[in-house]
Protein backbone atom coordinates (compact mmCIF):
# COMPACT_ATOMS: atom_id res chain seq x y z
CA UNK A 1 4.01 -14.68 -21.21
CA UNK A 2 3.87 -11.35 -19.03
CA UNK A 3 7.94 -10.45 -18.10
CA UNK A 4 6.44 -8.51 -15.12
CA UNK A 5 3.52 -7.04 -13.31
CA UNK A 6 2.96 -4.03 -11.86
CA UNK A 7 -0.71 -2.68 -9.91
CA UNK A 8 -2.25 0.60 -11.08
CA UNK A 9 -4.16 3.20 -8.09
CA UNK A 10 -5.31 6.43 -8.57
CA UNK A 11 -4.77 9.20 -5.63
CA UNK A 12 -5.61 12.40 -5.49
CA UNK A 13 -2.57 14.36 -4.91
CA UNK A 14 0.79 12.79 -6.45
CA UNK A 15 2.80 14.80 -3.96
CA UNK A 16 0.90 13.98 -0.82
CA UNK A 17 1.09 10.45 -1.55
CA UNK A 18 4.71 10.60 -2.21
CA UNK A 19 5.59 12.09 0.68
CA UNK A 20 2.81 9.33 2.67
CA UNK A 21 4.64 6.56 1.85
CA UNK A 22 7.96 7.97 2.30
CA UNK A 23 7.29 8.65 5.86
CA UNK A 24 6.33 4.70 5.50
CA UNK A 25 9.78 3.72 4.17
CA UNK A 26 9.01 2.91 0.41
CA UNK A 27 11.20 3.42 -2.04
CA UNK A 28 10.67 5.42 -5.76
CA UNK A 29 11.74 4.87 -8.99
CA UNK A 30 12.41 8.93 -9.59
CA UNK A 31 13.02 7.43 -13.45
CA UNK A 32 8.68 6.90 -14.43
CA UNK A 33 8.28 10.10 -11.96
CA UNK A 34 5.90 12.64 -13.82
CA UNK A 35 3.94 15.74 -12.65
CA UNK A 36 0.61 13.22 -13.04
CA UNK A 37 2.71 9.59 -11.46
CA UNK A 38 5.38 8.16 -9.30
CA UNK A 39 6.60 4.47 -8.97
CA UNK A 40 6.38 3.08 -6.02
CA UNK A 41 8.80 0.29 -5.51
CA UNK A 42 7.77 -2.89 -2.68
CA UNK A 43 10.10 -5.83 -1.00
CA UNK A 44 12.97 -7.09 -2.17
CA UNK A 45 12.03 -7.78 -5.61
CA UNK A 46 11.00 -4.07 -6.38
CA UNK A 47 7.39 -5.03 -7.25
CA UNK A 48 5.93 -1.76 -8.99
CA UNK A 49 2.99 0.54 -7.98
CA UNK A 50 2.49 2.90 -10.14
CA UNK A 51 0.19 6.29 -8.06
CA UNK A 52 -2.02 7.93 -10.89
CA UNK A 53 -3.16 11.26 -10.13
CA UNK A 54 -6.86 10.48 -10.90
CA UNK A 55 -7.80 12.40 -13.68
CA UNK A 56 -4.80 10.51 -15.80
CA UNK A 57 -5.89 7.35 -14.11
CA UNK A 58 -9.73 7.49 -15.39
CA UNK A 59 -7.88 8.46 -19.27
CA UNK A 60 -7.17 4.60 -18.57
CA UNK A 61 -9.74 2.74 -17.23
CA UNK A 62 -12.15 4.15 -18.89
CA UNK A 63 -15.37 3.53 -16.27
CA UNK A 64 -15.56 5.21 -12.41
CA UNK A 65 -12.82 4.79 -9.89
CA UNK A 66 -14.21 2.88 -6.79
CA UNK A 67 -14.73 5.16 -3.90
CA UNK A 68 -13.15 3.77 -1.46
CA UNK A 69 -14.85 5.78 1.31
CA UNK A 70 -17.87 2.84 0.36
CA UNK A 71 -16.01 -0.04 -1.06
CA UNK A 72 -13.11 -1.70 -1.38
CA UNK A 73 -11.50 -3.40 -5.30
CA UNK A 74 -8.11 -4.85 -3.67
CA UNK A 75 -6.45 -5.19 -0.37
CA UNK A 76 -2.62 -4.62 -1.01
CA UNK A 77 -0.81 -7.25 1.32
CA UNK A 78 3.22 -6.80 2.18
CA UNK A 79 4.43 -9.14 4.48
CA UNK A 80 6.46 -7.91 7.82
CA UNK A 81 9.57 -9.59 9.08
CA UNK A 82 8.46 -9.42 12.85
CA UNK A 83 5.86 -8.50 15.07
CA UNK A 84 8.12 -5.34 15.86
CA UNK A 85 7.77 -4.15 12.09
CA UNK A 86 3.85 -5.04 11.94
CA UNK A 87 3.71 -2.51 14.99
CA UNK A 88 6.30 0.19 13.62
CA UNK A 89 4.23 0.43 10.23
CA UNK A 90 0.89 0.97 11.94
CA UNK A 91 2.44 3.97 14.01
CA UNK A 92 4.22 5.37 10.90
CA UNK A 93 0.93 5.03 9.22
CA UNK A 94 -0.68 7.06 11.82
CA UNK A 95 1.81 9.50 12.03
CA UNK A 96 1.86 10.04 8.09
CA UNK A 97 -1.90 10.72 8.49
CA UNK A 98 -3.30 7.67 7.38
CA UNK A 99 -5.80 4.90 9.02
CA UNK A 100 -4.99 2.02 11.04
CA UNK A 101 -8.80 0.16 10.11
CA UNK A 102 -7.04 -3.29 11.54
CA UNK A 103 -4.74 -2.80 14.71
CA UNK A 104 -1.91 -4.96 15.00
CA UNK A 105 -3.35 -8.29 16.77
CA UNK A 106 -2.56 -11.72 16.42
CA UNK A 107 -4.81 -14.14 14.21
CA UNK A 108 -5.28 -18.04 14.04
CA UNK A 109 -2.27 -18.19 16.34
CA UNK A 110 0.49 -17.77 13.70
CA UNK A 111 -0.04 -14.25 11.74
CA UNK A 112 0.19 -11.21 13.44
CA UNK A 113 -0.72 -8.12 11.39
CA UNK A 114 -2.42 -5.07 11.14
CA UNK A 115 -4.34 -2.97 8.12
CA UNK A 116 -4.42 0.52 6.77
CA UNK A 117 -5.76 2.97 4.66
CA UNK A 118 -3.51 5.34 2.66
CA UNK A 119 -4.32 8.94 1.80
CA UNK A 120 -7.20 7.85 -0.92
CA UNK A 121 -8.62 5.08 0.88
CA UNK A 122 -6.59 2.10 -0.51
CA UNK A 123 -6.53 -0.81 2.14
CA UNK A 124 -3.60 -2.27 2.98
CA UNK A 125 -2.44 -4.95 4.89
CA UNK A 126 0.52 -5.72 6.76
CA UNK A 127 1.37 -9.80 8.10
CA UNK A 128 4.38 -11.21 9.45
CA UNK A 129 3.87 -14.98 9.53
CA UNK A 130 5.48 -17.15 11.98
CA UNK A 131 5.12 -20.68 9.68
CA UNK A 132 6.66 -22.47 13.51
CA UNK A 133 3.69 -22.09 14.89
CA UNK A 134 1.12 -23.18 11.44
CA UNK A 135 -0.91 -26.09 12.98
């Protein structure tokens, strides 16, 4: 079976996206860096998102990339340690130039979370859970 799994997005500009989730705290792997690519590293575990500069991204898929100005294929969700971090990532997000489409609020009385678009569109959310208070 699979030894790992990694997710796939295309952006626009390799650079710009670098630098956007930078300025969100992420982490790189500078070793699969390429003019076209950059690995994007999430949580403890390092789980792998590879950015595609789209024209290299389409030379692998091989059909049209979603526009995510009208739809949506995924919703990326990372999980927050507190309310506190839920909050910090939205303003970071804003900051870095992205959109906060969900602000922070609480939901069903135990997740408290927020959700943005990067720099091409690709939703994200962000949930810290607080299991204590499950029902």
């Amino acid at each position: 079976m699979a030894k790992q799994i990694w997710l796939n997005l295309p952006v626009k500009d390799i650079k710009q996206s670098k630098m956007f989730f930078s300025k969100l705290g992420f982490s790189f792997n500078e070793q699969h860096d390429t003019e076209y690519s950059t690995c994007l590293l999430v949580g403890e575990n390092n789980f792998v998102i590879m950015l595609f500069e789209e024209t290299m991204f389409q030379e692998f898929i091989k059909n049209p990339i979603t526009d995510t100005k009208l739809s949506s294929e995924v919703l990326i969700s990372i999980d927050a340690e507190s309310w506190e971090e839920v909050d910090a990532i939205a303003h970071r997000v804003e900051e870095a130039g992205g959109t906060v489409f969900s602000k922070p609020a609480l939901s069903q009385g135990w997740m408290y979370g927020c959700g943005f678009a990067d720099l091409d569109g690709h939703r994200w959310g962000v949930l810290y859970m607080d299991f204590s208070k499950l029902s």
